[in-house]
C-alpha atoms as a PDB file:
ATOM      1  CA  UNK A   1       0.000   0.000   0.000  1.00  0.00           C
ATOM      2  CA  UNK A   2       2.852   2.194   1.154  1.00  0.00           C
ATOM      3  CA  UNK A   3       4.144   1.443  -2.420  1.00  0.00           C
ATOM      4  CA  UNK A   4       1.065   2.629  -4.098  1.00  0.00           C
ATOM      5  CA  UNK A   5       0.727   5.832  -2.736  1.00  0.00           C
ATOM      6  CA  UNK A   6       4.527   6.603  -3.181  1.00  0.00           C
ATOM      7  CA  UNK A   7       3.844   5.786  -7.219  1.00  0.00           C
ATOM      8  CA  UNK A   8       0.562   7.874  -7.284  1.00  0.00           C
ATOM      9  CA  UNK A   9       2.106  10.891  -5.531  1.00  0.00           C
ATOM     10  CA  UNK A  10       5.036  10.680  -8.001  1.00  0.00           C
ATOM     11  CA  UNK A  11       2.594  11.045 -10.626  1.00  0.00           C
ATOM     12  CA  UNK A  12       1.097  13.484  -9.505  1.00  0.00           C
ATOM     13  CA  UNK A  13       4.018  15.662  -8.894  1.00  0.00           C
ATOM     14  CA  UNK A  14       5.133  15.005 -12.874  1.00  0.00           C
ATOM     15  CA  UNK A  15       1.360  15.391 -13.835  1.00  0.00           C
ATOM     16  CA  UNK A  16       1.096  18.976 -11.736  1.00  0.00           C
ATOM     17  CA  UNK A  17       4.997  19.979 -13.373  1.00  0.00           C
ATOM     18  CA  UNK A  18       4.394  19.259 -16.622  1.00  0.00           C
ATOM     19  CA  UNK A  19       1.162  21.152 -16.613  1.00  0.00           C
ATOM     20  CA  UNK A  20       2.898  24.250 -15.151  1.00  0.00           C
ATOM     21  CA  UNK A  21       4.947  24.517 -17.786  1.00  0.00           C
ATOM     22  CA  UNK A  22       4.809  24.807 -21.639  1.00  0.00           C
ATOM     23  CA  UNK A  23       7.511  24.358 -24.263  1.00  0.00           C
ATOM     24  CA  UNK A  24       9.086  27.490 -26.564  1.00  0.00           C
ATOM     25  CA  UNK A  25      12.122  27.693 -29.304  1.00  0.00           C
ATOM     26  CA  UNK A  26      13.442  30.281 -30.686  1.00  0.00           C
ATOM     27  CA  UNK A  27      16.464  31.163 -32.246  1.00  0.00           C
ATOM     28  CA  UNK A  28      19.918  32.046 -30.690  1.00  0.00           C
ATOM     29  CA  UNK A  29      21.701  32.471 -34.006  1.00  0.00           C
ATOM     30  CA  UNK A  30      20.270  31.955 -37.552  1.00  0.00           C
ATOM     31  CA  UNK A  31      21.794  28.571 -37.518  1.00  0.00           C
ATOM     32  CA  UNK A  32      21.119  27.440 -33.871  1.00  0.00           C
ATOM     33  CA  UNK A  33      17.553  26.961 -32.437  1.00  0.00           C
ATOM     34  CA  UNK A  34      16.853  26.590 -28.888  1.00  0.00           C
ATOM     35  CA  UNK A  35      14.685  24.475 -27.590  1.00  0.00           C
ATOM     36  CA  UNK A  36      13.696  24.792 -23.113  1.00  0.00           C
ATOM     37  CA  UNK A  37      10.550  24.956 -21.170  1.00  0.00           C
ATOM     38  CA  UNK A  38       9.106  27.878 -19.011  1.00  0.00           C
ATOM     39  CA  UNK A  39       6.516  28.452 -16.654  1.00  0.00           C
ATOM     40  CA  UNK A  40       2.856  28.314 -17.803  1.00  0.00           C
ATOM     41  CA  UNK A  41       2.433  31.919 -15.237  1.00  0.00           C
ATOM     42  CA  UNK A  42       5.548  33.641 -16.929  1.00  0.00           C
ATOM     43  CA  UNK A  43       7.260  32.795 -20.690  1.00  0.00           C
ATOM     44  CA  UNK A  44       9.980  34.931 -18.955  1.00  0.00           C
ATOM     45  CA  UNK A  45      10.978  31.693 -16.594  1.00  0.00           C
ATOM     46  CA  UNK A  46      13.055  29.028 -18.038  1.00  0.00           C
ATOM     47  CA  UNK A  47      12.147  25.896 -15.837  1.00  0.00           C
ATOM     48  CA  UNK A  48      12.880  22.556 -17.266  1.00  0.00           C
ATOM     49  CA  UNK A  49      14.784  20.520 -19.913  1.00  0.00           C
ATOM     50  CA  UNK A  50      16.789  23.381 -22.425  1.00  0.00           C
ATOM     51  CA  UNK A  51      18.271  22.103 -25.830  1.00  0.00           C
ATOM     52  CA  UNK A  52      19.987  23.560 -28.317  1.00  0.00           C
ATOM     53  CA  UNK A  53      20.178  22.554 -32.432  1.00  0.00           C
ATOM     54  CA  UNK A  54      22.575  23.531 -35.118  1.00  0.00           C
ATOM     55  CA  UNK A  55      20.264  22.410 -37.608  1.00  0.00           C
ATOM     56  CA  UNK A  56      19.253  19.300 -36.193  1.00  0.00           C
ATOM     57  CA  UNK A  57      22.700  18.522 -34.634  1.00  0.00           C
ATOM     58  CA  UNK A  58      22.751  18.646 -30.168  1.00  0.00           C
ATOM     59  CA  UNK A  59      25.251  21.152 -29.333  1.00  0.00           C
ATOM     60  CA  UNK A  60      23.538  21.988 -25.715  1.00  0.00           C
ATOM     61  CA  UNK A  61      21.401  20.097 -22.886  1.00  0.00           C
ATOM     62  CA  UNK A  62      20.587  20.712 -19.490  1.00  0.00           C
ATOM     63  CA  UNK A  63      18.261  21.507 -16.739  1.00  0.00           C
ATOM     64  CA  UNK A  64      16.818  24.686 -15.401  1.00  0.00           C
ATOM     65  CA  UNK A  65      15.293  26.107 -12.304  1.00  0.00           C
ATOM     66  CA  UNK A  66      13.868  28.968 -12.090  1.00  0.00           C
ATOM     67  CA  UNK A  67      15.951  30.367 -14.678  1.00  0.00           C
ATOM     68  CA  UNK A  68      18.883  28.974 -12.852  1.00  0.00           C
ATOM     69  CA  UNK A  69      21.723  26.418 -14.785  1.00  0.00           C
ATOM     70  CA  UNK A  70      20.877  22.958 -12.710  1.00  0.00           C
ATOM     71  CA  UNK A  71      22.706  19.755 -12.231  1.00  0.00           C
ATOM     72  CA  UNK A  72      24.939  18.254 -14.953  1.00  0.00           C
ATOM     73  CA  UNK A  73      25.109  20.078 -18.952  1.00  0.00           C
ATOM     74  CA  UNK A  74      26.500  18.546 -21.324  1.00  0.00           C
ATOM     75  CA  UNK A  75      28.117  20.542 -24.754  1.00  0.00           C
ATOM     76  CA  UNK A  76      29.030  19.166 -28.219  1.00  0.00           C
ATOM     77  CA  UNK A  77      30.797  20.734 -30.969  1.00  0.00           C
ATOM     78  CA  UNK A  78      29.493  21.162 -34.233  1.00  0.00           C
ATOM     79  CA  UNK A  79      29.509  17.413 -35.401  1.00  0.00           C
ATOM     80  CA  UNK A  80      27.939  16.371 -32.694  1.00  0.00           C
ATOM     81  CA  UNK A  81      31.071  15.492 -30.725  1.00  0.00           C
ATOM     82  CA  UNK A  82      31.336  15.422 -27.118  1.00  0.00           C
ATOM     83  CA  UNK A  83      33.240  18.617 -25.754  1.00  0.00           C
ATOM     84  CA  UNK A  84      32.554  19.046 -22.012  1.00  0.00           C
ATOM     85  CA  UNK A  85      30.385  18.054 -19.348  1.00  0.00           C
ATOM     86  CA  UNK A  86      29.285  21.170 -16.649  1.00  0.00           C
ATOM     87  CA  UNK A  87      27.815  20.693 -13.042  1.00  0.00           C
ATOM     88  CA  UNK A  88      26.353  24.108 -12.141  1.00  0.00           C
ATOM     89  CA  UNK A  89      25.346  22.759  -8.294  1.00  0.00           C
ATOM     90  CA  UNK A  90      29.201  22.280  -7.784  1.00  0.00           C
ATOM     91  CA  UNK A  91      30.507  24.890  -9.694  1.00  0.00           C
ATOM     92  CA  UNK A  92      32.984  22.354 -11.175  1.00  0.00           C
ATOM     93  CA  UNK A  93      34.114  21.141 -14.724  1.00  0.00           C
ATOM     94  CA  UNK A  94      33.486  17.725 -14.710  1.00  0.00           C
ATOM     95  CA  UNK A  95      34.828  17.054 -18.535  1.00  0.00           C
ATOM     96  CA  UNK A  96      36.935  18.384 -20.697  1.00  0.00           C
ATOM     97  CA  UNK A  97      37.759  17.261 -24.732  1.00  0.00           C
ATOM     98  CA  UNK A  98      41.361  17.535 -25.596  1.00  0.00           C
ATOM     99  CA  UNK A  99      41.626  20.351 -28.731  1.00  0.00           C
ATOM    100  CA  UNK A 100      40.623  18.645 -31.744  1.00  0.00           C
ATOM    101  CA  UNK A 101      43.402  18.693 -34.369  1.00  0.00           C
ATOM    102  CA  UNK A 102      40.930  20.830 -36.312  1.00  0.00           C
ATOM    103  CA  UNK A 103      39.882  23.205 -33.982  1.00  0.00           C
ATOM    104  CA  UNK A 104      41.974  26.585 -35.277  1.00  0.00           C
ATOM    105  CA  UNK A 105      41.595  28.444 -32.287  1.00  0.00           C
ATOM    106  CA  UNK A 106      44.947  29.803 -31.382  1.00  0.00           C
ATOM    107  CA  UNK A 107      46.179  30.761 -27.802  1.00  0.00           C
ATOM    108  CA  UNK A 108      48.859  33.827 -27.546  1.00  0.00           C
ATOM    109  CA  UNK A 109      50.880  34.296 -24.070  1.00  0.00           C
ATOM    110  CA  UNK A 110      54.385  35.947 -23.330  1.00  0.00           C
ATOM    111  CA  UNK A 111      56.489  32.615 -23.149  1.00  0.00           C
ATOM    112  CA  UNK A 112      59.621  34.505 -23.679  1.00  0.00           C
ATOM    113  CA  UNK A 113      61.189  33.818 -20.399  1.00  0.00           C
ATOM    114  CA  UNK A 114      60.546  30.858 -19.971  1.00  0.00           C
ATOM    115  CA  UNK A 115      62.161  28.055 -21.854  1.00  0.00           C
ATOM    116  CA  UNK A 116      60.282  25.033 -21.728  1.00  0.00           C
ATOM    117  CA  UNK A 117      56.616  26.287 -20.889  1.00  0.00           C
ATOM    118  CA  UNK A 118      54.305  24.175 -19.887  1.00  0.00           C
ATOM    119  CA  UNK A 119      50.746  26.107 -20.742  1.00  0.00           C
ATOM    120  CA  UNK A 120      46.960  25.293 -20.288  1.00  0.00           C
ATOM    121  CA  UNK A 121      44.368  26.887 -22.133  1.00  0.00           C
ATOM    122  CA  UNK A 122      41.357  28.801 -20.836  1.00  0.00           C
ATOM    123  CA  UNK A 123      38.225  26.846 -20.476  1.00  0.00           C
ATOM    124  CA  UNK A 124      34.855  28.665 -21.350  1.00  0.00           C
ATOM    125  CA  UNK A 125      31.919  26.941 -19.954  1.00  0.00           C
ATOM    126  CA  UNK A 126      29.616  25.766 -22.841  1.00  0.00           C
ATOM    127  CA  UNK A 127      32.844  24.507 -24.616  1.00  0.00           C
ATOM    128  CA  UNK A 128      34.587  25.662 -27.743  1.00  0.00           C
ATOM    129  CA  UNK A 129      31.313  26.130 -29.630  1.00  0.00           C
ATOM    130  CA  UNK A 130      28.159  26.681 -27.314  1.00  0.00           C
ATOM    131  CA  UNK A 131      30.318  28.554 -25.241  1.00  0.00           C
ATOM    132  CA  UNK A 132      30.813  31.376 -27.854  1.00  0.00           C
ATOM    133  CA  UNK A 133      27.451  31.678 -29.106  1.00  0.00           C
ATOM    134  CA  UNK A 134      26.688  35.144 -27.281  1.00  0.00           C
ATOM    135  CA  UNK A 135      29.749  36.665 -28.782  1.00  0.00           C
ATOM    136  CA  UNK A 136      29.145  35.820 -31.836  1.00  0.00           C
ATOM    137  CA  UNK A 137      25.659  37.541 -31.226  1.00  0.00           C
ATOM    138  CA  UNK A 138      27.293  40.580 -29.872  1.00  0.00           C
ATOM    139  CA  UNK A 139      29.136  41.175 -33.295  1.00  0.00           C
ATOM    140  CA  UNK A 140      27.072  43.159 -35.950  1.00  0.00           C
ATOM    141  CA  UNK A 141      29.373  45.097 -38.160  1.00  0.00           C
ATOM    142  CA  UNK A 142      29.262  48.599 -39.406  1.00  0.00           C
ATOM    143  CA  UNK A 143      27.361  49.373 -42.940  1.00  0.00           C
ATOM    144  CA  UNK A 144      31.148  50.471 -44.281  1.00  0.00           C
ATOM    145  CA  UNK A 145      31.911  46.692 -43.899  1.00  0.00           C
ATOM    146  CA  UNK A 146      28.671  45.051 -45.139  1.00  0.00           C
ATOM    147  CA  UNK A 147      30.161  44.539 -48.606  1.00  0.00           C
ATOM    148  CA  UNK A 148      33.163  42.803 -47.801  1.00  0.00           C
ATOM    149  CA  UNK A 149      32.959  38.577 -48.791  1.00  0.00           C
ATOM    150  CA  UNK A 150      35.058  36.352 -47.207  1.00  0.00           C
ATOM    151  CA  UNK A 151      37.241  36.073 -50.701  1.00  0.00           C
ATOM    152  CA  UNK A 152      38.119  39.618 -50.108  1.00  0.00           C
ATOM    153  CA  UNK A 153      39.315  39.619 -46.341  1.00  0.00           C
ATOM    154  CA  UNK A 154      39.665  37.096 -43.525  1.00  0.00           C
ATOM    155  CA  UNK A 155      37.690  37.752 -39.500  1.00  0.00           C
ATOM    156  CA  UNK A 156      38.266  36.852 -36.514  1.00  0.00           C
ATOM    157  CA  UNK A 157      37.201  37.328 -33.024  1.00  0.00           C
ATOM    158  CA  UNK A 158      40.431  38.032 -30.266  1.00  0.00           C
ATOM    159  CA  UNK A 159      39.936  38.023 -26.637  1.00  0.00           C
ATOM    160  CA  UNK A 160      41.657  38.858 -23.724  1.00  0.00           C
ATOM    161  CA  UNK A 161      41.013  36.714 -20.425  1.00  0.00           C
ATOM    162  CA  UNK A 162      43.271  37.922 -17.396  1.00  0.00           C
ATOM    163  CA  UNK A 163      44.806  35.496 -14.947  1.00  0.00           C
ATOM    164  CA  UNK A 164      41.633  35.212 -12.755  1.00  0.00           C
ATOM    165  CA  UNK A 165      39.803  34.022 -15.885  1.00  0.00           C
ATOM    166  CA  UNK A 166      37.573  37.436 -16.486  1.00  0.00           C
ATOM    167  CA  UNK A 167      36.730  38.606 -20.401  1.00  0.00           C
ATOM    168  CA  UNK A 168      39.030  42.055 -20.216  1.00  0.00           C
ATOM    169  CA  UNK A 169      38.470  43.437 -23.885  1.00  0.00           C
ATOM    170  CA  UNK A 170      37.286  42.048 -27.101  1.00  0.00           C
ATOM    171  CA  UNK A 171      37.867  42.571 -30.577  1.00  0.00           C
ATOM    172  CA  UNK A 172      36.795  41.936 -34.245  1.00  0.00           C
ATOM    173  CA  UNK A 173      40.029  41.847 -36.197  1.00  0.00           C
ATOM    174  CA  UNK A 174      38.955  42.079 -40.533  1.00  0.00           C
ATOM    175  CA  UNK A 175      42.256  41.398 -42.069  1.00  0.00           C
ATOM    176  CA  UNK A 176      42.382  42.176 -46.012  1.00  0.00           C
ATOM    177  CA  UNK A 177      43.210  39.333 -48.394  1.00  0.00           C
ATOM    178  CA  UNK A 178      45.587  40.860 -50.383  1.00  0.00           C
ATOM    179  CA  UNK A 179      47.038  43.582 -47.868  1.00  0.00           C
ATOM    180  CA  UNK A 180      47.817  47.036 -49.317  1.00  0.00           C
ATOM    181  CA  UNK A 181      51.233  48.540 -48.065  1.00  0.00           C
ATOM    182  CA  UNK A 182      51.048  50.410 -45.268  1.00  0.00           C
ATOM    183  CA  UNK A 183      47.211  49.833 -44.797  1.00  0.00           C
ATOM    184  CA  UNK A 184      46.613  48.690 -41.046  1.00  0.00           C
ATOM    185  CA  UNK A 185      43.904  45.726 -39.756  1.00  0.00           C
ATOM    186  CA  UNK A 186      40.423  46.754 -39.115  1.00  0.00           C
ATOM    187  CA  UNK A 187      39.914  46.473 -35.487  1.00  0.00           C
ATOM    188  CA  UNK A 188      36.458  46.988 -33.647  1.00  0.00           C
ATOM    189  CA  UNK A 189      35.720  47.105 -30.151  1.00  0.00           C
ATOM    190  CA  UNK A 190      33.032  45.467 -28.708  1.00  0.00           C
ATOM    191  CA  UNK A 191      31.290  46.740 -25.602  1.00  0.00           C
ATOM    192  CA  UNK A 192      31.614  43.161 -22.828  1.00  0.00           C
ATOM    193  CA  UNK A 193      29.588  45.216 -20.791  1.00  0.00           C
ATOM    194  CA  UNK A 194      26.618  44.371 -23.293  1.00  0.00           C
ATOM    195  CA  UNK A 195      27.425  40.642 -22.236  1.00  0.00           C
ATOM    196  CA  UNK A 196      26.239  38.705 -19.007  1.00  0.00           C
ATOM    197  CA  UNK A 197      28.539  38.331 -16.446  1.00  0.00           C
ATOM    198  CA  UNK A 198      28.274  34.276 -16.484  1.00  0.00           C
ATOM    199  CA  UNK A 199      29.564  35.057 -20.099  1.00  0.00           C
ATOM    200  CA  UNK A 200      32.997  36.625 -18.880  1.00  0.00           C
ATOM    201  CA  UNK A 201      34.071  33.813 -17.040  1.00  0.00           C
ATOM    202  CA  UNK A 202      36.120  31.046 -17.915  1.00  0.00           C
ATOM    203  CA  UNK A 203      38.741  28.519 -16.042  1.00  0.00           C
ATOM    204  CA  UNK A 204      41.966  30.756 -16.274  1.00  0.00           C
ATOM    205  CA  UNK A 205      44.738  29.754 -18.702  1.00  0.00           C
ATOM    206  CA  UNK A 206      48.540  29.067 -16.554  1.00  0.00           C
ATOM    207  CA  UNK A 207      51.801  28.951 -17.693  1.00  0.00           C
ATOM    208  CA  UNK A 208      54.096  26.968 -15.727  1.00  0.00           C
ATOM    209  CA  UNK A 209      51.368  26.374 -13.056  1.00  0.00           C
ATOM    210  CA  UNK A 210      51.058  29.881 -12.325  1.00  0.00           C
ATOM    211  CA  UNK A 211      47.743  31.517 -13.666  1.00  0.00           C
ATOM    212  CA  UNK A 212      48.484  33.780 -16.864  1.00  0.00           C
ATOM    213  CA  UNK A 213      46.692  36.457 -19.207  1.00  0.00           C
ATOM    214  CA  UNK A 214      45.902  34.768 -22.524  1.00  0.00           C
ATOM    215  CA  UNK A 215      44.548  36.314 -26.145  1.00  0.00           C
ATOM    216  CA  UNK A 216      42.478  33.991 -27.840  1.00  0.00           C
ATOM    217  CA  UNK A 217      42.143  34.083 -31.820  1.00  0.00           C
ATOM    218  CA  UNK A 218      38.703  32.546 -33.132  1.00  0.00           C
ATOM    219  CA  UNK A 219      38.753  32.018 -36.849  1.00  0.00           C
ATOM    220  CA  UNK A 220      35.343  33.326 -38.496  1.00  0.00           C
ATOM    221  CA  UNK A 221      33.645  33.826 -41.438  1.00  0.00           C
ATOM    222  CA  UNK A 222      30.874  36.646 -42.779  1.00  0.00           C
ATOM    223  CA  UNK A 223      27.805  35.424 -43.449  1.00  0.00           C
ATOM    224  CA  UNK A 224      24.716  37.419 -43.969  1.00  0.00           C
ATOM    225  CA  UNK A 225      25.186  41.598 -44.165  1.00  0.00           C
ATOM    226  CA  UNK A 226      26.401  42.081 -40.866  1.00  0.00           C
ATOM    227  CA  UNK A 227      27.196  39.256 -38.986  1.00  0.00           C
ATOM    228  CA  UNK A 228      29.402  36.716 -38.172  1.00  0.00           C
ATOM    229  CA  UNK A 229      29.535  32.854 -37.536  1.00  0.00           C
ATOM    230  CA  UNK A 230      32.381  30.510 -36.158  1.00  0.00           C
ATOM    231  CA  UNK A 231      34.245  28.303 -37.929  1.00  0.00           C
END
């Protein structure tokens, strides 16, 4: 009996949730759809399973409460591969993919004193796709640039994470494809105040086990008038 109840007061908890709650989507980028459940009273309230899609490919699933990260996330790259695995409760990285041999992110430090360094890379949370989503939605270039193709210049996306793991400045760099002499980069700051402060975080990069500043280069490409998307 003490059985029965237990199952028909489970039920009734799920019955009661799932009725408090209705599914959305909408889009993050052009490309990537999101998928995530919020309170029947207020759309505003994530609360429930979240997904994310490129196309139909996973890149992002978890749990929310309240509008608060829960339990264990789990990120994939583009292809679907497994990248990193997240527990908000703990606060902890719990998984981390070695660098793919294809992934052309680059990693710039002052190694010059040092002879034999022995350097880690900064970690973002969300991993080296998900993780980069909002900055890629912070970008939207000026009208002067809307012409350019990606024949006629390369793009890329530099930031700056200081030892304690904090987003200090970052940049759009538009290199030309055939550079004219003495004609400088484009380089456009973006404002991070625009982005949340869970987006400025990341596990700090070290350099002979002592933490380290660290300028990340993220290859990109144009696509559409004024945006950008990673490669």
């Amino acid at each position: 009996m003490k059985l029965f109840y237990t199952i028909i007061f489970s039920f009734v908890v799920l019955n009661v949730f799932a009725q408090e709650t209705v599914e959305r989507s909408r889009k993050l980028t052009p490309g990537v759809t999101e998928r995530y459940r919020v309170l029947k009273s207020d759309y505003s309230v994530l609360n429930g399973q979240y997904a994310a899609y490129l196309k139909k490919t996973l890149i992002a699933a978890g749990l929310y409460d309240h509008n608060q990260k829960k339990a264990t996330w789990t990120f994939f790259d583009k292809k679907g591969k497994l990248t990193q695995r997240y527990n908000y409760d703990r606060d902890s990285l719990i998984y981390e993919a070695a660098p793919d041999s294809n992934q052309r992110i680059m990693y710039i430090v002052d190694d010059s004193l040092n002879n034999d360094p022995r350097f880690t890379r900064p970690i973002r949370v969300g991993g080296s796709y998900y993780g980069f989503l909002n900055y890629v939605n912070l970008v939207r270039l000026p009208k002067d640039y809307w012409s350019i193709s990606n024949d006629m210049a390369s793009v890329t996306m530099e930031l700056l994470i200081s030892p304690y793991g904090r987003l200090a400045e970052f940049k759009v760099r538009i290199k030309p494809a055939r550079p004219v002499p003495y004609q400088e980069d484009a380089l456009l700051n973006l404002n991070i105040k625009l982005l949340s402060d869970e987006d400025k975080v990341f596990v700090p990069a070290t350099l002979n086990n002592e933490r380290v500043a660290v300028r990340m280069v993220i290859p990109c490409r144009f696509t559409g008038a004024d945006r950008l998307e990673m490669l």
